[in-house]
Protein backbone atom coordinates (compact mmCIF):
# COMPACT_ATOMS: atom_id res chain seq x y z
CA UNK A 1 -46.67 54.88 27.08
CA UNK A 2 -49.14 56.16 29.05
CA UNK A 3 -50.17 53.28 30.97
CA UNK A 4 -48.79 52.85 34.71
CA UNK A 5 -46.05 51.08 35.00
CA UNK A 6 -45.51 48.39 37.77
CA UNK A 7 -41.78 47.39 39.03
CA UNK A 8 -41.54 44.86 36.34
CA UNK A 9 -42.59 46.92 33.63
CA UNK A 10 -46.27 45.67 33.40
CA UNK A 11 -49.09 48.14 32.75
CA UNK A 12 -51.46 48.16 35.45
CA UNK A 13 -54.73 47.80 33.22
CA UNK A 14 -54.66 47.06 29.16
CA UNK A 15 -55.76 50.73 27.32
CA UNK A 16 -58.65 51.05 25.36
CA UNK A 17 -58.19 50.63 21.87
CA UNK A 18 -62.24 50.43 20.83
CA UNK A 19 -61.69 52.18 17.45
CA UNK A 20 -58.19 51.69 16.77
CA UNK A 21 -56.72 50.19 13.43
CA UNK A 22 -54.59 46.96 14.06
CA UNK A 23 -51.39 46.83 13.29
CA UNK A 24 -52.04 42.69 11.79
CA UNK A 25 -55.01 41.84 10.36
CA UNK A 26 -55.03 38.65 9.16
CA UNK A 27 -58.33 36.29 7.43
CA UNK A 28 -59.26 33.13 6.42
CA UNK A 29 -55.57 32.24 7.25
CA UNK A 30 -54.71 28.78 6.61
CA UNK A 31 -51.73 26.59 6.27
CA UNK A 32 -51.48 23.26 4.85
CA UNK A 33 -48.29 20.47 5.06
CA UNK A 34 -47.80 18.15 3.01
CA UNK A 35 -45.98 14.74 4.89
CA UNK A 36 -46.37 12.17 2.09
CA UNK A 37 -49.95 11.24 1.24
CA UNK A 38 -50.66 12.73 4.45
CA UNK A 39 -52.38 16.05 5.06
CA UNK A 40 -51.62 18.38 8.16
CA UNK A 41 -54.16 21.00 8.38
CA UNK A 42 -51.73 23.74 11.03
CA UNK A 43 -53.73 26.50 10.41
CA UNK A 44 -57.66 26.92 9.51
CA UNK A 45 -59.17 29.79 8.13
CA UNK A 46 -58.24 32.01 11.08
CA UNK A 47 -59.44 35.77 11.75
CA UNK A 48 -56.54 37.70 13.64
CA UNK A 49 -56.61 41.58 14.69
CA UNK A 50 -53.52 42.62 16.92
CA UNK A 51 -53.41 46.37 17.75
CA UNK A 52 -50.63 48.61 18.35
CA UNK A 53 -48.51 48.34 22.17
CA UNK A 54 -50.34 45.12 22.89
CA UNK A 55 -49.32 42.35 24.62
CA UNK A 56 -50.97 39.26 23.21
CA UNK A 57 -50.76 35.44 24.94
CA UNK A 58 -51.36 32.55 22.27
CA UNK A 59 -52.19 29.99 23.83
CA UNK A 60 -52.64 26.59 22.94
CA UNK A 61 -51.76 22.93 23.20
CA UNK A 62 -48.39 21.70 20.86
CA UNK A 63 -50.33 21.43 17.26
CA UNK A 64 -52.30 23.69 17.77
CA UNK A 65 -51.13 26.50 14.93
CA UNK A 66 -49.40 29.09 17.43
CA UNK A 67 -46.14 28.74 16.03
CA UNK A 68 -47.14 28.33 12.04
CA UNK A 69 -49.40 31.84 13.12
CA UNK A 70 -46.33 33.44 14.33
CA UNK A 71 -44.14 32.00 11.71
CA UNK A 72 -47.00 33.79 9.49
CA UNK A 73 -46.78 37.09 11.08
CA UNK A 74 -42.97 37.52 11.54
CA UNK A 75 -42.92 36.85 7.48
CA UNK A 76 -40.63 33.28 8.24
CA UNK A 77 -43.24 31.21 6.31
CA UNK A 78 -46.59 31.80 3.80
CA UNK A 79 -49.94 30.10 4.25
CA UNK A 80 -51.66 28.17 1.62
CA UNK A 81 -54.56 30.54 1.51
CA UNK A 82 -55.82 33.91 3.09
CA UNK A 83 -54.69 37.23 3.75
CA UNK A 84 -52.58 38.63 6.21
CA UNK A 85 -51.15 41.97 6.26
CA UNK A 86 -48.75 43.88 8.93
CA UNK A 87 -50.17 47.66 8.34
CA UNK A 88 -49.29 48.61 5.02
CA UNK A 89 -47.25 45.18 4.30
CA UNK A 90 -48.81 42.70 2.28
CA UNK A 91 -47.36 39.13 4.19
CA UNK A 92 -49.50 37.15 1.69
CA UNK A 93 -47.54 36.99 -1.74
CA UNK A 94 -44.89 38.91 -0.98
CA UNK A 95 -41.16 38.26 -2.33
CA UNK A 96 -38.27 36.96 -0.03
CA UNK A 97 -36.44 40.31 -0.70
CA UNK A 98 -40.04 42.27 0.06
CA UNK A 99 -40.07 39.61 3.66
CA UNK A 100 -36.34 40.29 4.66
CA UNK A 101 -36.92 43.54 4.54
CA UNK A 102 -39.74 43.77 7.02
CA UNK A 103 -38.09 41.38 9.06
CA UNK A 104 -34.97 43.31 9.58
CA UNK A 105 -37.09 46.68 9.68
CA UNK A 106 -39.69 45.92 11.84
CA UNK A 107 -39.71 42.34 13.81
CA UNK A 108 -37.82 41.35 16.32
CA UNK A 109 -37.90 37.43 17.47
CA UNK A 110 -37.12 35.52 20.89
CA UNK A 111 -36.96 32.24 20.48
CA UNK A 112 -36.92 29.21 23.33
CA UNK A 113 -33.24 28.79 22.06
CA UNK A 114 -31.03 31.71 22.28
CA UNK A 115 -28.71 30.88 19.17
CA UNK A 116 -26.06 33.61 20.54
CA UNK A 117 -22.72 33.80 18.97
CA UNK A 118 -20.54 31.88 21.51
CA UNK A 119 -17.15 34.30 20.57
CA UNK A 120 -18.76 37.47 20.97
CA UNK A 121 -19.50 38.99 24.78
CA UNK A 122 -23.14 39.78 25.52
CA UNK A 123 -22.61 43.73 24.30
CA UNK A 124 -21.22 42.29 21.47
CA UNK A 125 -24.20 39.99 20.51
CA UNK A 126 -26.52 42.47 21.00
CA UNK A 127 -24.46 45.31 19.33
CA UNK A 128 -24.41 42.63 16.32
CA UNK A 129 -27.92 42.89 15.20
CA UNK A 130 -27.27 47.51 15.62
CA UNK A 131 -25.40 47.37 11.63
CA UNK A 132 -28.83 46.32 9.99
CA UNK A 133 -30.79 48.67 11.88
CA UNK A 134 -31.60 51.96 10.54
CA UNK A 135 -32.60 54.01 13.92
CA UNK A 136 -30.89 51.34 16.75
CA UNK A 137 -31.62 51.96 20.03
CA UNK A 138 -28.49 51.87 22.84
CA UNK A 139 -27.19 48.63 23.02
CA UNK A 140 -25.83 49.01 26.62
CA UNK A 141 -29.32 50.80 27.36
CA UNK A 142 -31.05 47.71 26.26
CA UNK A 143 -28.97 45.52 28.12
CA UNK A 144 -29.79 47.86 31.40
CA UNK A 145 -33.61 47.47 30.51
CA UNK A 146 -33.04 43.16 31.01
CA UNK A 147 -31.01 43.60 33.66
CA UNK A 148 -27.76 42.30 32.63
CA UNK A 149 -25.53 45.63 32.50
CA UNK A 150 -23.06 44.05 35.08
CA UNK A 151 -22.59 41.35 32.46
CA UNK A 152 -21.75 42.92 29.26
CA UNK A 153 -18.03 41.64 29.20
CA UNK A 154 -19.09 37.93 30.01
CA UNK A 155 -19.71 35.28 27.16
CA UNK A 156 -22.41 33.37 26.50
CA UNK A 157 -20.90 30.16 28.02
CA UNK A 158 -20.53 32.45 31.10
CA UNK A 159 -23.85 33.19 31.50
CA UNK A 160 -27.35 31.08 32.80
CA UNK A 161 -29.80 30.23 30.99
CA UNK A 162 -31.68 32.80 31.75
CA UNK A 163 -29.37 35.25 31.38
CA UNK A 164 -28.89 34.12 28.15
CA UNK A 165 -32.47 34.09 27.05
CA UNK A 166 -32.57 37.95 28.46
CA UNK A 167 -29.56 38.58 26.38
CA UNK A 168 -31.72 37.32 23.30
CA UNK A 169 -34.68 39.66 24.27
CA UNK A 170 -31.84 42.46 24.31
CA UNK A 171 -30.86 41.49 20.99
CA UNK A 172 -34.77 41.36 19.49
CA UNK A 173 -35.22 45.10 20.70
CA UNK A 174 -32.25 46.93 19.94
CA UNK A 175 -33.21 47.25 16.30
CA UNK A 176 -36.44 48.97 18.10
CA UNK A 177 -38.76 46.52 16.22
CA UNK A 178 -42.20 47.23 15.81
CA UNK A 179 -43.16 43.65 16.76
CA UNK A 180 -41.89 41.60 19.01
CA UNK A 181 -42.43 37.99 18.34
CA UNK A 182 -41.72 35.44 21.25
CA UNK A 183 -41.72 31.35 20.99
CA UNK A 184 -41.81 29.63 24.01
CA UNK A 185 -39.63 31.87 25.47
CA UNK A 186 -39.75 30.38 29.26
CA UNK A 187 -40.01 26.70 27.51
CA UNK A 188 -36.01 26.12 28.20
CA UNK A 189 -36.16 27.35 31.87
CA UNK A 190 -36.91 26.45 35.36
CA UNK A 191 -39.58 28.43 36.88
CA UNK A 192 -37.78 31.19 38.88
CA UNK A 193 -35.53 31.62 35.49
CA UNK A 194 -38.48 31.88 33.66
CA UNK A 195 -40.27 35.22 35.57
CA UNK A 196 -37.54 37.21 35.04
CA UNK A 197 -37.16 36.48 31.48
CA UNK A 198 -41.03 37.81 31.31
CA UNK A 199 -40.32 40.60 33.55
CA UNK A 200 -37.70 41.73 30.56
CA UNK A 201 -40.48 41.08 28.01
CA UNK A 202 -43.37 43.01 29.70
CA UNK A 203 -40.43 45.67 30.34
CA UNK A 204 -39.49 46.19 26.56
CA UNK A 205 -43.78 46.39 26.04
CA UNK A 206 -44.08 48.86 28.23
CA UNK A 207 -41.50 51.20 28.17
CA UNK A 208 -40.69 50.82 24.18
CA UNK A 209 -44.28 50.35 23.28
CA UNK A 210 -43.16 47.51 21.26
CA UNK A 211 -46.53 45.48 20.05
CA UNK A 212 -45.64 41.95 21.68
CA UNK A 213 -47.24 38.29 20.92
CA UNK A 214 -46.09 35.36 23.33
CA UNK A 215 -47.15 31.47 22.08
CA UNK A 216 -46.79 29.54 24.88
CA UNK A 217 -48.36 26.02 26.29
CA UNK A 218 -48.78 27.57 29.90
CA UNK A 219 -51.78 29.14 30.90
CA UNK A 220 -50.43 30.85 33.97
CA UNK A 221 -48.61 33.42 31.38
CA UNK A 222 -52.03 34.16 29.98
CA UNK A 223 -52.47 36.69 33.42
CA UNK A 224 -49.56 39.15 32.09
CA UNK A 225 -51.89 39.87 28.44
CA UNK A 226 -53.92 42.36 27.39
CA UNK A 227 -55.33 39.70 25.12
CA UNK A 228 -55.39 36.19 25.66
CA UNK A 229 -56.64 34.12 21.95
CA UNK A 230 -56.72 30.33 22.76
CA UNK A 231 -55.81 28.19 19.87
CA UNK A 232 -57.27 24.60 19.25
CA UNK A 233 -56.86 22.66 16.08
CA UNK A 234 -55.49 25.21 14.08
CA UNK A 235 -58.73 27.07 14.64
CA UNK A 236 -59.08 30.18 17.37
CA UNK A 237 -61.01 28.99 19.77
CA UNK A 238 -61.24 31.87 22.30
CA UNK A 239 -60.36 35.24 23.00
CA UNK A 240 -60.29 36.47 26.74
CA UNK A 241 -59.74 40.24 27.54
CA UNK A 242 -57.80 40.55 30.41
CA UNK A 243 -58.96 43.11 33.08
CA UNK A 244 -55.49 43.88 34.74
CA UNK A 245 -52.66 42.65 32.97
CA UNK A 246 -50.40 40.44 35.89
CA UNK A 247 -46.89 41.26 36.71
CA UNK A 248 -44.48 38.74 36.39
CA UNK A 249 -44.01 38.14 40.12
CA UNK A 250 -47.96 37.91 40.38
CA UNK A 251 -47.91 34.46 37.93
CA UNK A 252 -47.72 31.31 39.46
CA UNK A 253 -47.28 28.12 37.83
């Protein structure tokens, strides 16, 4: 990328993208559950554009539609009604087969749980996820770009919890996804923890130009975005451009 590049891998300013395509486009999105006779309403005709080497903070209160929108855009679930499309990929109507596909070729997910494979050392996880990748990046490469190189031989039940968590980031971008999808990733984690876990993630952004989405509850994580869409009700609420994306040392919370 062309961006500067700070010492955790933050760009120094978000690029101008004024006339660019996105790379999701999503409209009238909704999502309706069914719990009994009752109605939940997670999702309300939402507009979404997400452009290419962005990093994007949802924010949002718990119920308010961030992780149904992910969900949504990593093709894990289907709304009731709208459109939402990944560039050429049709995320509305699609098949399972059509969905695993695009998963596998072009998503990669972090979620506030690591699920790593307690028998296999942390190369090992990561150099799992390499044999359904067509064009895999490095595992140990990856593992150097988190910060846990020294730690390749060690299992997970050897690690923190943040080393895990950075070991599940690792995993996400060694298929070199096109997306990379993150659920409460600090959620899990004490506060210290938690930085360097988003120093990994703003890493991956900037060096891979990976386009990156973050739902999270805490505000303070908004300061590392380009973009910043504030989620209320199931509705979008807000949109805030940042001027100067934050590194992670710069966020307090």
């Amino acid at each position: 990328m062309s961006s500067a590049v700070t010492n955790d891998g933050g760009p120094a300013a978000p690029p101008d993208r004024s006339g660019a395509t996105p790379v999701f486009r999503a409209r009238k999105l909704s999502k309706t559950y069914r719990m009994g006779e009752v109605e939940v309403h997670a999702l309300r005709d939402v507009d979404l554009d997400i452009y290419e080497g962005e990093l994007v903070v949802l924010l949002g209160p718990s119920g308010s539609g961030k992780s149904t929108l992910l969900n949504i855009l990593g093709g894990l679930d289907s709304p009731t009604s709208g459109e939402a499309q990944w560039r050429d990929h049709q995320l509305v109507g699609a098949g399972d087969a059509e969905l695993t596909r695009y998963r596998r070729e072009h998503v990669g997910f972090v979620f506030q749980f690591y699920n790593l494979i307690p028998s296999l050392t942390v190369l090992e996880n990561v150099a799992l996820v390499t044999e359904i990748a067509d064009k895999p990046l490095d595992p140990l490469e990856v593992l150097k770009l988190v910060g846990l190189e020294r730690r390749i031989d060690h299992f997970p039940s050897q690690l923190s919890g943040g080393e895990q968590q950075r070991v599940a980031v690792a995993r996400a971008m060694v298929k070199a996804p096109d997306v990379l999808l993150c659920d409460e990733p600090t959620g899990a984690l004490d506060y210290e923890t938690g930085k360097v876990v988003l120093a990994a993630i703003a890493r991956a952004n900037a060096q891979l130009g990976t386009t990156t989405i973050i739902i999270t509850h805490n505000a303070a994580i908004a300061g590392m975005a380009d973009r910043v869409l504030r989620l209320g009700g199931g509705r979008v609420v807000g949109e805030t451009r940042n001027a100067r994306r934050l590194s992670a040392d710069e966020v307090r919370w």
